[in-house]
PDB file of N, CA and C in Angstrom:
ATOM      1  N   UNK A   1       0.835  -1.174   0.000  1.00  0.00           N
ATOM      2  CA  UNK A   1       0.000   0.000   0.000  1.00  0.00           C
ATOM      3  C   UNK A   1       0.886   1.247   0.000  1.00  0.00           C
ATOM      4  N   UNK A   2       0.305   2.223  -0.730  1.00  0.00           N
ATOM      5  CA  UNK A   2       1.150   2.947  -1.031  1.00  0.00           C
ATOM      6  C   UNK A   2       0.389   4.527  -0.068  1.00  0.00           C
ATOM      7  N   UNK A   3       1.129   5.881   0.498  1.00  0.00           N
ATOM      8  CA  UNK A   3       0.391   6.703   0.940  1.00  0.00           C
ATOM      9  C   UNK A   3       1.058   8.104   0.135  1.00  0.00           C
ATOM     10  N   UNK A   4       0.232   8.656   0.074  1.00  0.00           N
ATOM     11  CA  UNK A   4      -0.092  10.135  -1.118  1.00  0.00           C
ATOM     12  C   UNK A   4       1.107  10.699   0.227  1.00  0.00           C
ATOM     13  N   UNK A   5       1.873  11.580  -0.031  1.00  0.00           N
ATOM     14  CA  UNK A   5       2.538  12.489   0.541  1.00  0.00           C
ATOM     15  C   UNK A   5       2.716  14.106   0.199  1.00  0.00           C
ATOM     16  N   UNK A   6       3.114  15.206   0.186  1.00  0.00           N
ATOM     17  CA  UNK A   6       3.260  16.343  -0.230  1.00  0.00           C
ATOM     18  C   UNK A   6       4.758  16.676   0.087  1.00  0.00           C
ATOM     19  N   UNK A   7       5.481  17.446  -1.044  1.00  0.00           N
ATOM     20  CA  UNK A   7       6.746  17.469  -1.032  1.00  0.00           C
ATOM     21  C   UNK A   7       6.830  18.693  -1.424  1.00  0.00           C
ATOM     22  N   UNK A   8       7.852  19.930  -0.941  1.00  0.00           N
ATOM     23  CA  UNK A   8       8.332  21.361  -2.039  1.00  0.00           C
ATOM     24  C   UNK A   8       9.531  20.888  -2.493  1.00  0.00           C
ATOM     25  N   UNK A   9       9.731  21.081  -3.508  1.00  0.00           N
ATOM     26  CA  UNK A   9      10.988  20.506  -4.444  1.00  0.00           C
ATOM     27  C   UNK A   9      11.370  22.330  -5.115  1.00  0.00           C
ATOM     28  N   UNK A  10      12.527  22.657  -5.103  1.00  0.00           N
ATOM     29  CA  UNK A  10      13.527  23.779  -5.842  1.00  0.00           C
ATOM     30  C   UNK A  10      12.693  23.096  -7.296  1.00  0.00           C
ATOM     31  N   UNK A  11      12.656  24.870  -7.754  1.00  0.00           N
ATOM     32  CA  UNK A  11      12.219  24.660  -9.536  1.00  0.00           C
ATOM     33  C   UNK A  11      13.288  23.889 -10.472  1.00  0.00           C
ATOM     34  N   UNK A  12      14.599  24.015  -9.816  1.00  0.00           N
ATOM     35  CA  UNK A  12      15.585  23.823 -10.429  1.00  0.00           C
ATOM     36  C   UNK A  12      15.176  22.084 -10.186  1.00  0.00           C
ATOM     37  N   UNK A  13      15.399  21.401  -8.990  1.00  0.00           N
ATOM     38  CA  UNK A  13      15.513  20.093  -9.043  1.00  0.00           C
ATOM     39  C   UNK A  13      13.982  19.367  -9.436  1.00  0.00           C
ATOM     40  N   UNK A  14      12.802  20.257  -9.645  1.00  0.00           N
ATOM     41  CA  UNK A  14      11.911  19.951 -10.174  1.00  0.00           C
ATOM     42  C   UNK A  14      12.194  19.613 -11.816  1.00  0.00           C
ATOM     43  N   UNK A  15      12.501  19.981 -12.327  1.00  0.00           N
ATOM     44  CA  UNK A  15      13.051  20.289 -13.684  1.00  0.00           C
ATOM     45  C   UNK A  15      14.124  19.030 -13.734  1.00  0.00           C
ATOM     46  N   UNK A  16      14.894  18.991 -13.184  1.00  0.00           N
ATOM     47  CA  UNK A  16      15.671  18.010 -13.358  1.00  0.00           C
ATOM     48  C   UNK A  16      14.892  15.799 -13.016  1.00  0.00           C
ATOM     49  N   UNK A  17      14.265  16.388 -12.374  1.00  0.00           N
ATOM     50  CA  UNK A  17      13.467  14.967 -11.977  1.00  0.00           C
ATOM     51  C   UNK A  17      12.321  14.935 -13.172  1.00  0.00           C
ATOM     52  N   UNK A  18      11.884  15.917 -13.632  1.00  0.00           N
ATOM     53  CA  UNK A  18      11.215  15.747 -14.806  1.00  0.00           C
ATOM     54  C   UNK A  18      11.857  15.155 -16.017  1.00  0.00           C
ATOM     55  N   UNK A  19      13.260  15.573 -16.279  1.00  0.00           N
ATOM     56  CA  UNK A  19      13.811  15.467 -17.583  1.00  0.00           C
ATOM     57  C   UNK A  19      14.299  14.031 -16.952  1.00  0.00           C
ATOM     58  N   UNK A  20      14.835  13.719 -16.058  1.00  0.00           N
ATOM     59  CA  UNK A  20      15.555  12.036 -15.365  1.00  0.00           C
ATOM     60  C   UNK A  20      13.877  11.235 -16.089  1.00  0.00           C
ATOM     61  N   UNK A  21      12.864  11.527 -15.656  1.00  0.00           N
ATOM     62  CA  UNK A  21      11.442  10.897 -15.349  1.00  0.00           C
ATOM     63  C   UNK A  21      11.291  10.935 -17.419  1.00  0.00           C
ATOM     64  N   UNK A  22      11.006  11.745 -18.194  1.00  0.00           N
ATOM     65  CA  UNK A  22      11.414  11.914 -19.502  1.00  0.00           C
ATOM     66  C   UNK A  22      12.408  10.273 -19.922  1.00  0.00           C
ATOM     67  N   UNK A  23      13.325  10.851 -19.825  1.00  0.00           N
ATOM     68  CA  UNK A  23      14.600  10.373 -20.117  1.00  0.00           C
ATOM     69  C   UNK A  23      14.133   8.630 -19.817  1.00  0.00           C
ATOM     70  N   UNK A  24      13.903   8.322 -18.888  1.00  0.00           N
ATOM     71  CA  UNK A  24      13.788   7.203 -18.184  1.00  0.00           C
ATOM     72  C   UNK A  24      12.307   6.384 -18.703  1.00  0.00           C
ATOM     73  N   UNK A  25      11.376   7.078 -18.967  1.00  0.00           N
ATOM     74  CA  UNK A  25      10.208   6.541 -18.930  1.00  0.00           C
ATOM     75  C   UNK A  25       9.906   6.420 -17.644  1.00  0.00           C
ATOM     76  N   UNK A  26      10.417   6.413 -16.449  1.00  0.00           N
ATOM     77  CA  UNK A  26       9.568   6.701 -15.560  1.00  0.00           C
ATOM     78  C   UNK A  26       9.011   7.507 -14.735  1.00  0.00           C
ATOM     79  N   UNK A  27       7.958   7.513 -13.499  1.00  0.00           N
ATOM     80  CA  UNK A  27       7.429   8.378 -13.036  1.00  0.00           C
ATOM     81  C   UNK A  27       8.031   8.940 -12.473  1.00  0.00           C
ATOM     82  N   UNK A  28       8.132  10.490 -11.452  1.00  0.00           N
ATOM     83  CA  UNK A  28       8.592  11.007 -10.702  1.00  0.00           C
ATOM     84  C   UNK A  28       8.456  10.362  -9.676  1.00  0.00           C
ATOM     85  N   UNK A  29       7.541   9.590  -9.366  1.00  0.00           N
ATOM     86  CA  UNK A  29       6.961   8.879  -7.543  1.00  0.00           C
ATOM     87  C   UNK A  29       8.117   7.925  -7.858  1.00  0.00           C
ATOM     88  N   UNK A  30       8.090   6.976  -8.941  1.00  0.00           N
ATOM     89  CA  UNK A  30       9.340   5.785  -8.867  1.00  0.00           C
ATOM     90  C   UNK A  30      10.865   6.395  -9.049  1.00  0.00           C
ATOM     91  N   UNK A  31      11.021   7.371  -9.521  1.00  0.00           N
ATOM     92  CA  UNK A  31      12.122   7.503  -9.370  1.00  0.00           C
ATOM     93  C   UNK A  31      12.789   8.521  -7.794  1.00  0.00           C
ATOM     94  N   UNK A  32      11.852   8.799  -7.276  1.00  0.00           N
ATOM     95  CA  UNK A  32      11.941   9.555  -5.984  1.00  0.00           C
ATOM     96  C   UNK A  32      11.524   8.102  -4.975  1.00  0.00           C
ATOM     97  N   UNK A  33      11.308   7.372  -4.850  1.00  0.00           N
ATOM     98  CA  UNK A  33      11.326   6.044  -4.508  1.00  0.00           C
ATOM     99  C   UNK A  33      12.735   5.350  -4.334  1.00  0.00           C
ATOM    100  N   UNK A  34      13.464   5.458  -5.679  1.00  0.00           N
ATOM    101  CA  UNK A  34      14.233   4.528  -5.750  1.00  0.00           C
ATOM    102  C   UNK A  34      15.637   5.685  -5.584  1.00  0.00           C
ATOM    103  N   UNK A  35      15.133   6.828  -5.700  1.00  0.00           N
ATOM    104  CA  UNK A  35      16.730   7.667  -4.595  1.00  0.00           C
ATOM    105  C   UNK A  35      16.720   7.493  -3.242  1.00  0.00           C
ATOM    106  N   UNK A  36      15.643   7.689  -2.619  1.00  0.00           N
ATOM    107  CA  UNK A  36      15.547   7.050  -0.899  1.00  0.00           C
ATOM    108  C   UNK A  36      16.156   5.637  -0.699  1.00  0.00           C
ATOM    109  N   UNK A  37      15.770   5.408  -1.709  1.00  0.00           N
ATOM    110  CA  UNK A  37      16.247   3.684  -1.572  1.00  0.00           C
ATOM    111  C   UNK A  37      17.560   3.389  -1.290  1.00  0.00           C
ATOM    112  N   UNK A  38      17.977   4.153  -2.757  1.00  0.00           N
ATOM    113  CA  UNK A  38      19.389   4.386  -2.666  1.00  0.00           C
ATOM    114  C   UNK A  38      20.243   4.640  -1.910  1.00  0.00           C
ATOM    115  N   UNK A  39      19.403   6.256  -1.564  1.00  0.00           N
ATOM    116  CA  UNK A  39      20.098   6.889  -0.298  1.00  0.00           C
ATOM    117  C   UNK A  39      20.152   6.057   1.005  1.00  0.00           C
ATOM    118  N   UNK A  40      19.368   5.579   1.330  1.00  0.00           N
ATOM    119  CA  UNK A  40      19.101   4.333   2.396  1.00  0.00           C
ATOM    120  C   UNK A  40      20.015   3.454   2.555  1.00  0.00           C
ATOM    121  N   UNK A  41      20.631   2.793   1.556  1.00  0.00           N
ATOM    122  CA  UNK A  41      21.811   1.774   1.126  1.00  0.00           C
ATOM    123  C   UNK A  41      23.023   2.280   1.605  1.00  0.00           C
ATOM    124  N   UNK A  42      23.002   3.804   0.728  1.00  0.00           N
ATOM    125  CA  UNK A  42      24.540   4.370   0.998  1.00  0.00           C
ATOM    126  C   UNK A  42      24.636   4.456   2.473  1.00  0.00           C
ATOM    127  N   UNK A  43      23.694   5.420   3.419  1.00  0.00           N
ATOM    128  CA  UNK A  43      23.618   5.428   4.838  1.00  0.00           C
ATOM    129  C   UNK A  43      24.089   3.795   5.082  1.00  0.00           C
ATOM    130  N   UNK A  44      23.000   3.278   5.260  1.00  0.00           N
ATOM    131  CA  UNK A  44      23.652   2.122   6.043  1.00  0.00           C
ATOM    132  C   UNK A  44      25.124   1.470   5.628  1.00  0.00           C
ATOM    133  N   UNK A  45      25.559   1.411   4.539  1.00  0.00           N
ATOM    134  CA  UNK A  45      26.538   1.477   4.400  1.00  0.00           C
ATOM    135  C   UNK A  45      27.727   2.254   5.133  1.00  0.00           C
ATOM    136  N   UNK A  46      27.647   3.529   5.085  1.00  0.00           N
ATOM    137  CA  UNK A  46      28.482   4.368   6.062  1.00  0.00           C
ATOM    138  C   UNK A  46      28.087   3.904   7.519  1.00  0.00           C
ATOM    139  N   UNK A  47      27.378   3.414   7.888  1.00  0.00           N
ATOM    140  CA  UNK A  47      27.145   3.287   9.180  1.00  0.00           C
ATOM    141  C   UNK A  47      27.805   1.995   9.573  1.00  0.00           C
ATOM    142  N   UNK A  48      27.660   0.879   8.522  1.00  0.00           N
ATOM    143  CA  UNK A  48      28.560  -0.306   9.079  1.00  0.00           C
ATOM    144  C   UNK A  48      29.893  -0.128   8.706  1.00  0.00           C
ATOM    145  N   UNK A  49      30.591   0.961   7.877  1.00  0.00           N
ATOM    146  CA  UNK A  49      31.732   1.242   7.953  1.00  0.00           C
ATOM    147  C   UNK A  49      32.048   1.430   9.346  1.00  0.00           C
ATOM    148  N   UNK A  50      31.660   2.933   9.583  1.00  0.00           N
ATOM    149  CA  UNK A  50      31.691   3.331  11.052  1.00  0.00           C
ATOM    150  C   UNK A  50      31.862   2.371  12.360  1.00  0.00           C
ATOM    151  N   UNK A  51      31.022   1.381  12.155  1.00  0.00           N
ATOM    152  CA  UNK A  51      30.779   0.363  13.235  1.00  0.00           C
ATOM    153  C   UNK A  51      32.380  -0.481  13.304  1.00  0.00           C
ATOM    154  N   UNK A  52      32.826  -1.256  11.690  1.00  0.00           N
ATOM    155  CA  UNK A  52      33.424  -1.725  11.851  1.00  0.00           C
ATOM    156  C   UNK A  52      35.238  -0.991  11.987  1.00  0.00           C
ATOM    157  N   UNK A  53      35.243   0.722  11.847  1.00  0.00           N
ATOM    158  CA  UNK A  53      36.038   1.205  12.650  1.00  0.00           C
ATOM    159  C   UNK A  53      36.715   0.897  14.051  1.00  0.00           C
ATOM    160  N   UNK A  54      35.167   1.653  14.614  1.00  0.00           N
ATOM    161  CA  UNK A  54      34.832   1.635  15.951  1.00  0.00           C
ATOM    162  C   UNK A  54      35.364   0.112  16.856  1.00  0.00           C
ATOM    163  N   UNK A  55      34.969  -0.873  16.016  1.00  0.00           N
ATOM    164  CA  UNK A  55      35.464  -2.313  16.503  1.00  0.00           C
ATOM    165  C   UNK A  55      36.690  -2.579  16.633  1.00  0.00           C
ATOM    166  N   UNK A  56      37.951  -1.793  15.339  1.00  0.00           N
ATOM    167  CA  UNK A  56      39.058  -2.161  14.932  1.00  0.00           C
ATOM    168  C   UNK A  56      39.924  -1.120  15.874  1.00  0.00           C
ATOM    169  N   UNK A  57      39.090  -0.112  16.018  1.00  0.00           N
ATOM    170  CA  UNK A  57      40.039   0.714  17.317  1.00  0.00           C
ATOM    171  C   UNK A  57      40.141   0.515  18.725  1.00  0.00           C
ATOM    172  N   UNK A  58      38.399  -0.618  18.813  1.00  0.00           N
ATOM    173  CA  UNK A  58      37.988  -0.768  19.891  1.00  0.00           C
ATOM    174  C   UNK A  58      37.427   0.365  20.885  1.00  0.00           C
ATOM    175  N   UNK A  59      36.471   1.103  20.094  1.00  0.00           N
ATOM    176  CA  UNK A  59      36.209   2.148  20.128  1.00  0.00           C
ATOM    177  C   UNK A  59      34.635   1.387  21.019  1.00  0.00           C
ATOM    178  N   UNK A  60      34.225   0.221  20.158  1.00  0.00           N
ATOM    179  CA  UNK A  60      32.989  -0.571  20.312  1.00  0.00           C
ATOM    180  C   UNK A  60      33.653  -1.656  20.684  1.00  0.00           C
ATOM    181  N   UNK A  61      32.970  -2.897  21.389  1.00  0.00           N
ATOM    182  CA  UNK A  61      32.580  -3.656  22.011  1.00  0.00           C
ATOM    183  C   UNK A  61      31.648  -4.693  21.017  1.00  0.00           C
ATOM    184  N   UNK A  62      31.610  -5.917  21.518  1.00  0.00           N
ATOM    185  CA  UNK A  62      30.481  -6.879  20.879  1.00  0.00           C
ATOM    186  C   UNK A  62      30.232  -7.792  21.977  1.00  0.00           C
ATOM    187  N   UNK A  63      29.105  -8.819  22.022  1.00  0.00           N
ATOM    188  CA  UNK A  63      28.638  -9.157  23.191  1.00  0.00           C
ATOM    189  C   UNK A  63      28.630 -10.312  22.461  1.00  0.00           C
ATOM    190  N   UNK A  64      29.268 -11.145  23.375  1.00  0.00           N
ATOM    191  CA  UNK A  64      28.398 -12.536  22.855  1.00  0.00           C
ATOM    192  C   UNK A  64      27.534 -13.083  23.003  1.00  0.00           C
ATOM    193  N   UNK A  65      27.040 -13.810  21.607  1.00  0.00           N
ATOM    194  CA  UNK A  65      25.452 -14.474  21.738  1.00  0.00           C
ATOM    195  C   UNK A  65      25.107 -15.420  22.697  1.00  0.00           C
ATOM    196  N   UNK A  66      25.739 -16.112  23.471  1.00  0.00           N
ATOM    197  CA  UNK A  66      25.124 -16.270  24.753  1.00  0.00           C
ATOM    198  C   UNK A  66      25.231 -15.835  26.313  1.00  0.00           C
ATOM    199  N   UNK A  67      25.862 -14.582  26.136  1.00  0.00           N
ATOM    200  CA  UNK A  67      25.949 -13.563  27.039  1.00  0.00           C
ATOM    201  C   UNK A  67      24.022 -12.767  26.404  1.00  0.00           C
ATOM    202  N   UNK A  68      24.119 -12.499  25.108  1.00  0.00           N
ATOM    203  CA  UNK A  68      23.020 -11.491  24.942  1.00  0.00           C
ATOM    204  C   UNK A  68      21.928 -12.670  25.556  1.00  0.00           C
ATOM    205  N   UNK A  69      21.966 -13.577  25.374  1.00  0.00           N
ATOM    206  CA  UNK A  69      20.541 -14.939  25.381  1.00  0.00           C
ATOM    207  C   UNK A  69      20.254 -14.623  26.904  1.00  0.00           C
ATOM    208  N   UNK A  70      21.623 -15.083  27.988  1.00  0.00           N
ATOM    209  CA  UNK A  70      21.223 -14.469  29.287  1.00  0.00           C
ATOM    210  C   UNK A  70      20.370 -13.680  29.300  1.00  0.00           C
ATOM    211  N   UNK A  71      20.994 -11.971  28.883  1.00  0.00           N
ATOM    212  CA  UNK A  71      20.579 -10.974  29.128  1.00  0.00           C
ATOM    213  C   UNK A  71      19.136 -10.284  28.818  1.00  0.00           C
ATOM    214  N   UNK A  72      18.819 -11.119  28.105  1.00  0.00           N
ATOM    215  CA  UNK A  72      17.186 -11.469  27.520  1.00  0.00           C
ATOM    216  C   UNK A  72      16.624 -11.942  27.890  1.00  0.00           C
ATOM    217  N   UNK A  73      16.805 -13.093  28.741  1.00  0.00           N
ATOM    218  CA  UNK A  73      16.302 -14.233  29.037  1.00  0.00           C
ATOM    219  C   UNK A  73      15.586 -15.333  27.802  1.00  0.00           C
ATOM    220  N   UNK A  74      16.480 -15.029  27.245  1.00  0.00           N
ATOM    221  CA  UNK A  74      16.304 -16.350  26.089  1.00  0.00           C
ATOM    222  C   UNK A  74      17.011 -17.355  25.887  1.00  0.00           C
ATOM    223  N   UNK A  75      18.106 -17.682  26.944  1.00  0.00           N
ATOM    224  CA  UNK A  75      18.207 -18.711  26.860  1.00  0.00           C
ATOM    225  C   UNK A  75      17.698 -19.459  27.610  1.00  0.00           C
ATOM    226  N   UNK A  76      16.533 -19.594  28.349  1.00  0.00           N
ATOM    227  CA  UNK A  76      15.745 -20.645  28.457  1.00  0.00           C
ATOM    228  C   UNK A  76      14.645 -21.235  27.714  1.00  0.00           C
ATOM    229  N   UNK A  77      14.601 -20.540  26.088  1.00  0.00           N
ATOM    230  CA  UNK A  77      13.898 -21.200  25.186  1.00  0.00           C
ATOM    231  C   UNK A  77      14.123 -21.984  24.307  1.00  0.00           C
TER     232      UNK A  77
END
């Protein structure tokens, strides 16, 4: 299911998502879809970079999985 949203977009990048949407055959909704998407990817990407920094400096910590099971109480299931 999909939900209607409202967006202000610069005339300039209006124009440009038109001619991409042109160019492409597709809609503005799918191609503003599939940059979040994108953008979504790259983030998490930088973020498990970050993480696996953080690990290599020991900046972070990791727990082990039956330390976390304790700590849940899941390991009695």
């Amino acid at each position: 299911m999909k939900t209607a949203i409202n967006i202000r977009l610069d005339n300039d990048l209006l124009k440009t998502l038109d001619h991409a949407a042109r160019e492409t055959n597709l809609t503005r909704t799918t191609l503003i879809e599939r940059a979040i998407i994108a953008y979504q990817d790259r983030i998490d990407e930088l973020m498990s970079d970050t993480i696996l920094d953080e690990l290599q400096e020991g900046k972070r910590t990791t727990l082990p999985l039956q330390d976390f099971f304790s700590k849940t109480g899941l390991d009695d299931v």
